[in-house]
Protein backbone atom coordinates (compact mmCIF):
# COMPACT_ATOMS: atom_id res chain seq x y z
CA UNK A 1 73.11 65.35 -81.16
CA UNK A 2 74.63 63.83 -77.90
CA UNK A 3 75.59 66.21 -74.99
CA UNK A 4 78.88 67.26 -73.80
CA UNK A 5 78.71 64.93 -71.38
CA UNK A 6 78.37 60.71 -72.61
CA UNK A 7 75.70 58.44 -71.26
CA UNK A 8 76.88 56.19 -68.89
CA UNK A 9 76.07 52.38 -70.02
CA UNK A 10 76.59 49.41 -67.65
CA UNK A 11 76.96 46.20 -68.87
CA UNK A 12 76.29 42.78 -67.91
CA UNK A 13 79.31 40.28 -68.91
CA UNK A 14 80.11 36.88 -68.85
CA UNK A 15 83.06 34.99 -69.89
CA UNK A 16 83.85 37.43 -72.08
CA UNK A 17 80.41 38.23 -73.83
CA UNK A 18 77.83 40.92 -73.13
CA UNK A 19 74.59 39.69 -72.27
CA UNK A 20 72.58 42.90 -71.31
CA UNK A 21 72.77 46.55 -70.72
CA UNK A 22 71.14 49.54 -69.51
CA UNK A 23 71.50 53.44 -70.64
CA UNK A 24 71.97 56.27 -68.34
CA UNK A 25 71.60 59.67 -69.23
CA UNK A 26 74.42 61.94 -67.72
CA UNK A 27 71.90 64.96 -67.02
CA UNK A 28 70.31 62.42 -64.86
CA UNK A 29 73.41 61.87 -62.67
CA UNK A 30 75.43 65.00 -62.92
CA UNK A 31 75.95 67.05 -59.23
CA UNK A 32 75.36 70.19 -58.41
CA UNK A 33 75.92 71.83 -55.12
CA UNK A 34 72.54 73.16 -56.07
CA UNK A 35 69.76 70.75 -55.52
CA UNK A 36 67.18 71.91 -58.27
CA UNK A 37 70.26 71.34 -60.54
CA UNK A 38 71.35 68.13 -59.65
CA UNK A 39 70.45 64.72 -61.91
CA UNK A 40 66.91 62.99 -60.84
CA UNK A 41 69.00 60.21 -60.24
CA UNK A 42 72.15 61.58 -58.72
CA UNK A 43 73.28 60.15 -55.50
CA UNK A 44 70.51 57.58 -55.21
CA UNK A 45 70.28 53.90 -55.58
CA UNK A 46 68.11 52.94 -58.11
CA UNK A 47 66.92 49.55 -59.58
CA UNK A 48 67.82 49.39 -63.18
CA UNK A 49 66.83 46.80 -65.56
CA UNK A 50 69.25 45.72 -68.03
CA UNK A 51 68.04 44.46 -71.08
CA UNK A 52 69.20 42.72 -74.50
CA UNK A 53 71.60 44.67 -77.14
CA UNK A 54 71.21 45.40 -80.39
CA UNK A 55 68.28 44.56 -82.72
CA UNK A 56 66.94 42.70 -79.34
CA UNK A 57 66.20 45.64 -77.39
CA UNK A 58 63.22 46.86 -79.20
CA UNK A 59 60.08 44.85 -79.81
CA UNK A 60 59.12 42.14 -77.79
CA UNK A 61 62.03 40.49 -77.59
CA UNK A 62 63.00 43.54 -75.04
CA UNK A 63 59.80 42.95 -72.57
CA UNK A 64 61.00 40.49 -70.46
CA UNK A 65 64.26 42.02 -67.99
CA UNK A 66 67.51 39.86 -68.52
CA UNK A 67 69.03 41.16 -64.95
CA UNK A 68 68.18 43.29 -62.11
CA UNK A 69 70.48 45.77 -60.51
CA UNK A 70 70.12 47.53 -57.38
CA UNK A 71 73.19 50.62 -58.21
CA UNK A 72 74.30 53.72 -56.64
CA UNK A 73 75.30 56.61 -58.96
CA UNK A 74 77.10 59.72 -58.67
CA UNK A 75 78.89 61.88 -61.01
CA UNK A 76 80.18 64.89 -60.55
CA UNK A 77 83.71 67.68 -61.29
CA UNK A 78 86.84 66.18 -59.06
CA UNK A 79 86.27 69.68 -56.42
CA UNK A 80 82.79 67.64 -55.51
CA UNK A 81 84.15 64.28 -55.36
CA UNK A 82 83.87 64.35 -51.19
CA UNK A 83 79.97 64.77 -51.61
CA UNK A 84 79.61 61.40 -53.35
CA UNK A 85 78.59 59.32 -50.56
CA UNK A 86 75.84 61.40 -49.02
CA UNK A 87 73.14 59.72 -50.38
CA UNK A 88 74.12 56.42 -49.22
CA UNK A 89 71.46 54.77 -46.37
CA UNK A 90 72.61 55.82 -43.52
CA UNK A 91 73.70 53.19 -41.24
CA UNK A 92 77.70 52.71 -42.37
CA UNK A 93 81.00 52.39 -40.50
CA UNK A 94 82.81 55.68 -41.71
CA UNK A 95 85.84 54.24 -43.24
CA UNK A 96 89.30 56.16 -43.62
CA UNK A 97 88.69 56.34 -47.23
CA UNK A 98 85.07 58.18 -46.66
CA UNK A 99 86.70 60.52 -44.15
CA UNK A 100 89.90 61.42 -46.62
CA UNK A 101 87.12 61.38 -50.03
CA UNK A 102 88.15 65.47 -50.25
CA UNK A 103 91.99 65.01 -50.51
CA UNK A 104 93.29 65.04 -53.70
CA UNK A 105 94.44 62.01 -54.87
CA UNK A 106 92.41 59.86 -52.80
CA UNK A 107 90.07 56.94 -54.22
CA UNK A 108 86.64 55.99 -53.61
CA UNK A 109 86.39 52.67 -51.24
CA UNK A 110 85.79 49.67 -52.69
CA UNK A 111 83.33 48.36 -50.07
CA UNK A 112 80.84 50.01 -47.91
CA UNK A 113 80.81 48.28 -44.49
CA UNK A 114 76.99 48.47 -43.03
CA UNK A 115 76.39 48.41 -39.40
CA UNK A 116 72.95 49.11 -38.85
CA UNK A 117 70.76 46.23 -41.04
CA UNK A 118 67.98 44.61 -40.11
CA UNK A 119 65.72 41.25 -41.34
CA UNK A 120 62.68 40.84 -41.85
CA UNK A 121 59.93 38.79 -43.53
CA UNK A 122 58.59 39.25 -46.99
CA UNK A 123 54.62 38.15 -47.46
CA UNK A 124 52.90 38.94 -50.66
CA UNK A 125 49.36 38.35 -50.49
CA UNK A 126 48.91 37.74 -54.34
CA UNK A 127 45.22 37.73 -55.25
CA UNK A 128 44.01 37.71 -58.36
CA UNK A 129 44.60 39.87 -61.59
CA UNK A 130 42.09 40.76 -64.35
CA UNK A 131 42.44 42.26 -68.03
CA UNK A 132 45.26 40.14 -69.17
CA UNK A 133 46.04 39.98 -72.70
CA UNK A 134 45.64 36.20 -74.26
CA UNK A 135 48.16 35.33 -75.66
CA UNK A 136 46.96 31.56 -76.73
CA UNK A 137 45.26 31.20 -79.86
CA UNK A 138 41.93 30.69 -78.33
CA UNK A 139 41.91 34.33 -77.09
CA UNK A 140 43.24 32.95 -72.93
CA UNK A 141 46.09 32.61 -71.38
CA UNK A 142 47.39 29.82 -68.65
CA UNK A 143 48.92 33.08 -66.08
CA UNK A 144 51.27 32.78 -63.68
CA UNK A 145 53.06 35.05 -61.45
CA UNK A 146 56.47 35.28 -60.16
CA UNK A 147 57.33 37.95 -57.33
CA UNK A 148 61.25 39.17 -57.18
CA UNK A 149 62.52 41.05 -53.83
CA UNK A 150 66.29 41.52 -53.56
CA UNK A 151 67.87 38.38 -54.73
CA UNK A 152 64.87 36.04 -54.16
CA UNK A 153 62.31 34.97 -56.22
CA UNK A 154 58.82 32.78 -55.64
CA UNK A 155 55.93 31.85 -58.43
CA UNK A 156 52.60 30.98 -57.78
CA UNK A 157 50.36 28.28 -58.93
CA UNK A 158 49.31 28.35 -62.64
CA UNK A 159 45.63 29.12 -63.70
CA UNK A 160 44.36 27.55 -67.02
CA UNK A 161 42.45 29.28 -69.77
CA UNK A 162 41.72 32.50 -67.98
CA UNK A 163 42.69 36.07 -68.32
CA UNK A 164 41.05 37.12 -64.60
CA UNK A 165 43.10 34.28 -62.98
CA UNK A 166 42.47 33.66 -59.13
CA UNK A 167 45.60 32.87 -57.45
CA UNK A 168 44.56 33.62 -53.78
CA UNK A 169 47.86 32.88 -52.81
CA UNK A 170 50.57 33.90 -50.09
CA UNK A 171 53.99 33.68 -50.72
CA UNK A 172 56.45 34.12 -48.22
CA UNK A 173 60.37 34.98 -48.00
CA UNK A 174 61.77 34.50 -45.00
CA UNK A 175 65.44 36.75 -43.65
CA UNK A 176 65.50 39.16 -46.16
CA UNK A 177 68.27 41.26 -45.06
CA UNK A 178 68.38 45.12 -45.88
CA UNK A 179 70.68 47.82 -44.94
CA UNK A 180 70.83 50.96 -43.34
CA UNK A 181 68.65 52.41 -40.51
CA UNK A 182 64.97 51.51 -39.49
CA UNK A 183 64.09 54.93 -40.68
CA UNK A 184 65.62 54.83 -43.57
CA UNK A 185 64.07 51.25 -44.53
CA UNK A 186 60.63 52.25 -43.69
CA UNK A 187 61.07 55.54 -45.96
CA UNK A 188 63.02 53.46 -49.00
CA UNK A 189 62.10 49.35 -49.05
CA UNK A 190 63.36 46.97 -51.25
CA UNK A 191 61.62 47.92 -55.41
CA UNK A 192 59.06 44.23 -55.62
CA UNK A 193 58.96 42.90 -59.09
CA UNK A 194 55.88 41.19 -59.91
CA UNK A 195 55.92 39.27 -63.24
CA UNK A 196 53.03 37.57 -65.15
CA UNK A 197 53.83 34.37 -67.59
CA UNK A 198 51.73 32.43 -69.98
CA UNK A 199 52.71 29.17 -69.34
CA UNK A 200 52.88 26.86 -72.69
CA UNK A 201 52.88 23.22 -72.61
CA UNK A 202 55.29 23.08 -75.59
CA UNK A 203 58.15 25.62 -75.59
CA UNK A 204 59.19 29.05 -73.06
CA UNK A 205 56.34 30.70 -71.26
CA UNK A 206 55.52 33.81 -72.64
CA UNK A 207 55.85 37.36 -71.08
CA UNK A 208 52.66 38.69 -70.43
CA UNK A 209 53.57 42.16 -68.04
CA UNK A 210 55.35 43.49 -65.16
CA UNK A 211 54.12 45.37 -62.06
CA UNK A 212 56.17 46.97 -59.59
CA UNK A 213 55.33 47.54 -55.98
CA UNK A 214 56.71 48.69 -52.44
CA UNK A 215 55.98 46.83 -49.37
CA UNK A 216 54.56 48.42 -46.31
CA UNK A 217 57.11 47.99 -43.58
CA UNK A 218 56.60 46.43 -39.80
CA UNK A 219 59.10 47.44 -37.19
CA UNK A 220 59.32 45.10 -34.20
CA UNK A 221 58.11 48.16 -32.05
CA UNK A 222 55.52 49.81 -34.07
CA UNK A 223 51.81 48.34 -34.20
CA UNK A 224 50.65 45.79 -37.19
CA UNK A 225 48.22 47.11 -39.40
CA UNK A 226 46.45 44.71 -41.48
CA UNK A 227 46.98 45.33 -45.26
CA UNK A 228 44.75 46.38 -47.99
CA UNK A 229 44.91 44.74 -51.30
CA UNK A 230 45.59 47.37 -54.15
CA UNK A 231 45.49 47.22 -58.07
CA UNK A 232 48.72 47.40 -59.59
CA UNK A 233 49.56 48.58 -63.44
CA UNK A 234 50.68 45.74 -65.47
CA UNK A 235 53.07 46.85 -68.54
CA UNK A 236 54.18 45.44 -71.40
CA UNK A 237 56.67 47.61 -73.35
CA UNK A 238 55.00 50.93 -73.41
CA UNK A 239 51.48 49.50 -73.22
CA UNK A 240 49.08 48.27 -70.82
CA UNK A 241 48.58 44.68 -70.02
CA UNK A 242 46.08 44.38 -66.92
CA UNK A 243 46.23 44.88 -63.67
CA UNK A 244 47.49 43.05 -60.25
CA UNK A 245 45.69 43.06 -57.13
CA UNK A 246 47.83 42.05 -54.37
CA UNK A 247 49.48 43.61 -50.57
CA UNK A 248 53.04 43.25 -49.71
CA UNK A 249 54.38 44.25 -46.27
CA UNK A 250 58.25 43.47 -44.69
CA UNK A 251 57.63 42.32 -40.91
CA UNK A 252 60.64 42.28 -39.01
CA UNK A 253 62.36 39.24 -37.67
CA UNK A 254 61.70 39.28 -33.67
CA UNK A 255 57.86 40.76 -33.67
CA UNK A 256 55.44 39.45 -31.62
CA UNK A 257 52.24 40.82 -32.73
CA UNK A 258 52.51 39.18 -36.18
CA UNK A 259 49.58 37.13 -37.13
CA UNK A 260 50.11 33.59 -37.80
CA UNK A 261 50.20 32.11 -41.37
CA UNK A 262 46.66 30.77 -42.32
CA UNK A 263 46.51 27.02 -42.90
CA UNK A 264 47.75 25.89 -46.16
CA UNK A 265 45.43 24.96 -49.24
CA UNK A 266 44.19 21.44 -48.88
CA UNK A 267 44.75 20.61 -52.36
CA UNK A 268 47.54 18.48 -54.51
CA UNK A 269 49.48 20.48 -57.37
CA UNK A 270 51.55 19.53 -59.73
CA UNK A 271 54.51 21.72 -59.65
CA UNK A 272 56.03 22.70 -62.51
CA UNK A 273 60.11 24.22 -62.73
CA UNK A 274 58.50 27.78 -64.54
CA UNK A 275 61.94 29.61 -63.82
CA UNK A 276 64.91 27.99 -62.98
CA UNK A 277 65.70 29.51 -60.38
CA UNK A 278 62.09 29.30 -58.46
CA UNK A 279 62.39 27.21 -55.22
CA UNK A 280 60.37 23.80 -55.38
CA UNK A 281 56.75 24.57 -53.33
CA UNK A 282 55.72 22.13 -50.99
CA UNK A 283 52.50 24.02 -49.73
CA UNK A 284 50.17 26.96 -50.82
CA UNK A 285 49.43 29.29 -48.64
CA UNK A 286 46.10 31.36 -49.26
CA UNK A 287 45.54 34.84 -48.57
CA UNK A 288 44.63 35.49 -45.31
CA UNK A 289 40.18 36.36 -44.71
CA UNK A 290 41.03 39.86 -42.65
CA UNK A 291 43.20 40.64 -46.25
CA UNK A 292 41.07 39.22 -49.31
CA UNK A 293 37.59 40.91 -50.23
CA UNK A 294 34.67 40.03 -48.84
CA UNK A 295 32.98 37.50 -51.05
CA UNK A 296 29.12 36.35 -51.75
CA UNK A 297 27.41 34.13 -53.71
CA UNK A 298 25.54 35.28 -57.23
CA UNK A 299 23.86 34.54 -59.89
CA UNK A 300 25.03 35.65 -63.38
CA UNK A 301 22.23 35.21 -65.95
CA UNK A 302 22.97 35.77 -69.77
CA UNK A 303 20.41 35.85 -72.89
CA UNK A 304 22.13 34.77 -75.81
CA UNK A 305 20.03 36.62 -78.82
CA UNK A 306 21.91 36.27 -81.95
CA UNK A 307 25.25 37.34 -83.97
CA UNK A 308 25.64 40.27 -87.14
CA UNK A 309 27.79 40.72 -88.98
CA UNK A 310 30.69 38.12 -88.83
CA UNK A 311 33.35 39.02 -91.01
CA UNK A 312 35.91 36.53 -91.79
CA UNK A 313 39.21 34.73 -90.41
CA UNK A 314 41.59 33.31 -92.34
CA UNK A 315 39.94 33.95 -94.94
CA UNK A 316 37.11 31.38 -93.80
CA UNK A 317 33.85 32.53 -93.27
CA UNK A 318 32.58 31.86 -89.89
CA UNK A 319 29.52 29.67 -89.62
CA UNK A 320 29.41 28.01 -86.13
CA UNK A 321 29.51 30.98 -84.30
CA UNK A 322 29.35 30.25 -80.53
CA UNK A 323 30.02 32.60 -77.19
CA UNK A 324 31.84 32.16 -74.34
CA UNK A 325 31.14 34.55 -71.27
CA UNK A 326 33.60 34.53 -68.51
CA UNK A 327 33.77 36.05 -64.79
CA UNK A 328 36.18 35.17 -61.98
CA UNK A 329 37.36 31.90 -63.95
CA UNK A 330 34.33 30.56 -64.92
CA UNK A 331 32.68 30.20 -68.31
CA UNK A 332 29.53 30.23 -69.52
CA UNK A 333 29.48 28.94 -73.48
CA UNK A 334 26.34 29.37 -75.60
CA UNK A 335 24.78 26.55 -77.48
CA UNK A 336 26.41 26.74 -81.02
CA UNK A 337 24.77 28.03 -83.84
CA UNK A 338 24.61 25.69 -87.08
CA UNK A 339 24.39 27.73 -89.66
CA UNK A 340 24.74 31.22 -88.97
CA UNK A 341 24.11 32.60 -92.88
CA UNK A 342 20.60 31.09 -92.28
CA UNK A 343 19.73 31.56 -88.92
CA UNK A 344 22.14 33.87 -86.74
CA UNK A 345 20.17 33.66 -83.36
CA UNK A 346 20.90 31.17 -81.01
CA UNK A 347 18.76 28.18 -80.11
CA UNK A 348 18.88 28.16 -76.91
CA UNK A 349 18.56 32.17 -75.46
CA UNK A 350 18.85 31.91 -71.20
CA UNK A 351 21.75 30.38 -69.46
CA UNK A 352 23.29 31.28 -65.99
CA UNK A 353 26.19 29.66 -63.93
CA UNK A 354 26.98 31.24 -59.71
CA UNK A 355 29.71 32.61 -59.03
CA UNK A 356 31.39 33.97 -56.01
CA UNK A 357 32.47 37.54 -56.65
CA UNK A 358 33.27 40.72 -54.26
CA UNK A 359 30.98 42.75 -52.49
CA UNK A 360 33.26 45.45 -52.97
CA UNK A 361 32.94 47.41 -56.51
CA UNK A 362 36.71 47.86 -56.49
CA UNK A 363 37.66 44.13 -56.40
CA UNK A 364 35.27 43.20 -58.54
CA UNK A 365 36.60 41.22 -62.28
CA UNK A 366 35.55 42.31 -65.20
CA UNK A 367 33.63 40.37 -67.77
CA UNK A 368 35.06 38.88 -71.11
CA UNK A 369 33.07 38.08 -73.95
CA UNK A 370 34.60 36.11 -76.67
CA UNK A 371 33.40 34.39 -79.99
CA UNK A 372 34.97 31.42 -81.24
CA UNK A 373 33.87 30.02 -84.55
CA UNK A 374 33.58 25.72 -84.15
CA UNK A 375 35.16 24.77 -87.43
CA UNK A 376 35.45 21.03 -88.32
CA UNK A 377 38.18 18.25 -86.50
CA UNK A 378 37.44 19.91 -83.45
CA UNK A 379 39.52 23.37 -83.82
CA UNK A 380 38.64 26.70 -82.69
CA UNK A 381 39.29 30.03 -83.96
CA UNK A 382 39.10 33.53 -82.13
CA UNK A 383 36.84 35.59 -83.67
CA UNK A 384 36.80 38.50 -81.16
CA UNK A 385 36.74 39.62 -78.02
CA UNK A 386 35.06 42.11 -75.67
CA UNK A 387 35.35 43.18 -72.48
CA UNK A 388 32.75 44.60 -69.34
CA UNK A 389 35.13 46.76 -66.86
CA UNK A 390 32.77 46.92 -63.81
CA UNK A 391 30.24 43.89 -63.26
CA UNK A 392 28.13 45.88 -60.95
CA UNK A 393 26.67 48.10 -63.66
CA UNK A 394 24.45 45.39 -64.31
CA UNK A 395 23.92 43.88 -60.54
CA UNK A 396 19.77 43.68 -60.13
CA UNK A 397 18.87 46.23 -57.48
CA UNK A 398 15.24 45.31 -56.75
CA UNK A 399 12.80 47.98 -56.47
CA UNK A 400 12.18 49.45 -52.61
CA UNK A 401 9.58 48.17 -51.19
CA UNK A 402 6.55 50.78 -50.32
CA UNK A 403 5.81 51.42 -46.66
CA UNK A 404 2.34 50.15 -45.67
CA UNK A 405 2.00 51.69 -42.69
CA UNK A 406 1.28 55.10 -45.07
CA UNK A 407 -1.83 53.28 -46.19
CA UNK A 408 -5.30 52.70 -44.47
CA UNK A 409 -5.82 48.96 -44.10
CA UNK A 410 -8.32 46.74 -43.61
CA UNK A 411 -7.60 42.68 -42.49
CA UNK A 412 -4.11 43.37 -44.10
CA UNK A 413 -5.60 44.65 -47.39
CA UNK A 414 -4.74 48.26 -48.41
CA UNK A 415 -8.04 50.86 -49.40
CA UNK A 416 -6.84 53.18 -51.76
CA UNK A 417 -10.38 55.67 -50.86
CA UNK A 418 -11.87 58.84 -50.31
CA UNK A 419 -14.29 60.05 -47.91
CA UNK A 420 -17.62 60.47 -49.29
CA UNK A 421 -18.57 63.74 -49.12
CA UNK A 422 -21.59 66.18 -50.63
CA UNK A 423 -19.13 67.75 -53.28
CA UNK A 424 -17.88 63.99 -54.18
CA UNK A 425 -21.11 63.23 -54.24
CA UNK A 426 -22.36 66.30 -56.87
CA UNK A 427 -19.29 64.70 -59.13
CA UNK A 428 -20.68 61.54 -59.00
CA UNK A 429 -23.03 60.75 -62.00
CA UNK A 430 -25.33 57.95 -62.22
CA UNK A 431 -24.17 54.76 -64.31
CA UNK A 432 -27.95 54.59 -66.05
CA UNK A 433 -28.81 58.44 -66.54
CA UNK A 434 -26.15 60.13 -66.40
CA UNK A 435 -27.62 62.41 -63.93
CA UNK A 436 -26.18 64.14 -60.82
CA UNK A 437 -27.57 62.21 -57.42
CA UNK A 438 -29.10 65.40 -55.89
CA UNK A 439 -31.70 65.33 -53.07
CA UNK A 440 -32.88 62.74 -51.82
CA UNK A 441 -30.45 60.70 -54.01
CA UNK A 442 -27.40 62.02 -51.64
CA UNK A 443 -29.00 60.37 -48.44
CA UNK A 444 -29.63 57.26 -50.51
CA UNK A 445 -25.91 57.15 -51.37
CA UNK A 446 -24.92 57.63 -48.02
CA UNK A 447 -26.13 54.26 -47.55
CA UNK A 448 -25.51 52.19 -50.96
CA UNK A 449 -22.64 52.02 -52.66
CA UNK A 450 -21.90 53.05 -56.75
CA UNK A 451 -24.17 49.69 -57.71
CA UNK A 452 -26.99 49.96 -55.33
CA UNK A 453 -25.74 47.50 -53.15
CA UNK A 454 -25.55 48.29 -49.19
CA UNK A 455 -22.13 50.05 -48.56
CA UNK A 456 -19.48 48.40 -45.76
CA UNK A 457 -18.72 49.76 -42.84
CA UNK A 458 -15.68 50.85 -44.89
CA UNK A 459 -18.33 53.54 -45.91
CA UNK A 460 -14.77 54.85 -48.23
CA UNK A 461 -13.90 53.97 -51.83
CA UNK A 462 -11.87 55.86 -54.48
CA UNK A 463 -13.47 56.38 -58.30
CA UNK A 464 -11.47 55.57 -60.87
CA UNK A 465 -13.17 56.49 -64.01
CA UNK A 466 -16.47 54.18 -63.86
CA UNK A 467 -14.62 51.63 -61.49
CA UNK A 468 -14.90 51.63 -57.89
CA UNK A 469 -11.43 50.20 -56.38
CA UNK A 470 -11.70 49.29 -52.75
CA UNK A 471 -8.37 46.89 -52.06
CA UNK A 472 -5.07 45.36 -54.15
């Protein structure tokens, strides 16, 4: 049953017909002059995401947003009204309709006139993401990203057949203008909207996930800080799609310890209109070497072995089986197996490709496995997928090497020995006999070694069973 009170619903209408809506809850925006009783969203300004009505706003027609809304709510009994504008910014001109809100009768103003605001410049150091879902039919996707601030938008390049796509790309959004005090900016920024798109050659992209994200703000008189790249949540709906790393930060217009933009990428693309409203890019910017992850060069070896138990798709059985191993963009395909019902190991076992991943464990991509069964005119049909979160579980950490200067050496050779001594000597048995060396024997041993032969000025060795070991 529905409260007292009705949810409030704002709509989005155009020439007469609603487009898209969004549902507020009324305990959520009810005042109190209590603050534990007050809605979680009273006197605040929220961004709200309208989406489609009726059998549209469920399923996935309902994942992509239809409009954004930055809105200011407050609801409350008419004795309260003159409390509705305290948790505006501050930074407005007190109108005579703010100073009169408590008299009875009077209206709320129409406009709120600003006269603190400030600009500043928007960078988003978009890196890479990883764990996509594929949504082509060969298990990939071709992602691209498009980053929303205010009323701006900007999309990134597109990367083909991957679902840890690379970008490695700065975008930048130059006087974006936000109100209210410094203070109040630095403790409330603008919401950023980060949106991921499969791009299909035939037909509307396809929503892959959202992430949302807060810049860090740069007053003209406080220090820069270089950012850190962080991993964002990617959501679809209700579940998890991935996840973004990127940095934002707001610099203000008039700073003059801002670093310079780093030199754009040296490389033709072909630019594509993804969203209509997405400004044509001339240049790509990449993400700046104090910001991105420290990168090095390795080697990522695989040993194809063999496939069980294939089930079937599409009702086909799957008999040219082959893998594909990816890892920061690159893939590494198996040879394909002919026939796997009579021999399901591969042909050829050891492959590798290099790669250049992150030092750091956090930045590194994960690793997707996928099996694709080669059926006749050249098609190719999922099979299944896997995936390896963290690559550095299987990084080759070669063994420490042992100290040498623990060992007595000869020439650069180490003696594993023992000093000859009587009671080694009463141990020692004769090859031949079998016989303790007693008497005169022990003075004879002093000078021969285990085979008769004159000892070395060594004059130690170390008995290993019936073996004498004197250097590795």
């Amino acid at each position: 049953p529905q409260h007292s009170l009705p949810d409030v619903f704002l709509w989005l209408i155009a020439n007469g017909k609603r487009y898209a809506y969004h549902r507020i809850l009324a305990r959520d925006l009810i005042y109190s002059t209590t603050e534990e009783e007050s809605g979680a969203h009273c006197g605040k300004i929220q961004d709200i995401f309208l989406k489609l009505p009726g059998k549209h706003s469920t399923g996935p027609a309902s994942w992509s947003i239809q409009a954004k809304a930055s809105i200011y709510f407050w609801m409350g009994v008419v004795n309260h009204k003159g409390h509705f504008f305290e948790g505006l910014p501050i930074g407005y001109d007190l109108s005579h309709e703010l100073r009169n809100a408590e008299r009875p009768g009077a209206m709320a103003p129409n406009n709120v006139h600003y006269l603190e605001k400030s600009t500043f410049q928007m960078r988003a150091h978009v890196y890479q993401a990883r764990s996509l879902i594929g949504s082509d039919a060969s298990g990939l996707s071709d992602p691209y990203a498009t980053v929303y601030i205010t009323e701006f938008a900007k999309t990134t390049q597109v990367i083909e057949e991957t679902l840890s796509p690379t970008w490695d790309e700065l975008l930048v959004f130059d006087e974006i203008l936000v109100y209210g005090t410094k203070d109040e900016i630095k403790k409330n920024p603008p919401t950023i909207i980060i949106e991921i798109y499969d791009q299909d050659k035939v037909g509307k992209s396809e929503f892959i996930g959202r992430a949302i994200a807060k810049p860090r703000v740069k007053l003209r008189e406080n220090p820069y800080i270089t950012p850190a790249l962080e991993w964002f949540d990617i959501i679809r709906g209700s579940e998890n799609a991935g996840e973004l790393l990127a940095a934002f930060e707001m610099l203000e217009i008039g700073a003059t310890d801002v670093p310079r933009l780093t030199e754009p990428k040296d490389v033709e693309v072909e630019l594509k209109k993804l969203v209509p409203h997405a400004p044509a890019l001339n240049v790509i910017y990449p993400v700046p070497k104090e910001v991105r992850p420290h990168l090095a060069k390795f080697k990522l070896e695989v040993l194809f072995w063999g496939l069980r138990d294939l089930k079937r798709i599409h009702f086909m059985s799957v008999d040219k089986p082959r893998i594909d191993v990816e890892c920061s963009g690159k893939i590494l395909s198996s040879t394909i197996i002919q026939n796997a019902k009579k021999n399901p190991n591969f042909p050829n076992m050891l492959k590798f490709i290099e790669l250049e991943l992150p030092v750091e464990e956090t930045y590194a991509p994960p690793i997707t496995i996928r099996c694709v069964d080669c059926r006749s005119f050249g098609r190719y049909t999922l099979v299944g997928t896997h995936q390896i979160s963290s690559i550095h579980r299987y990084l080759y950490k070669p063994p420490p090497k042992d100290d040498i200067t623990k060992y007595k050496t000869i020439g650069g050779q180490i003696i594993l020995s023992s000093h000859l001594n009587e009671e080694n000597l009463n141990n020692l048995i004769d090859g031949y006999g079998m016989q303790p060396l007693m008497g005169t024997q022990l003075q004879q041993a002093q000078m021969k070694d285990f085979y008769g032969n004159r000892r070395s000025s060594c004059d130690q060795f170390t008995l290993y069973g019936a073996v004498c070991v004197t250097k590795m």
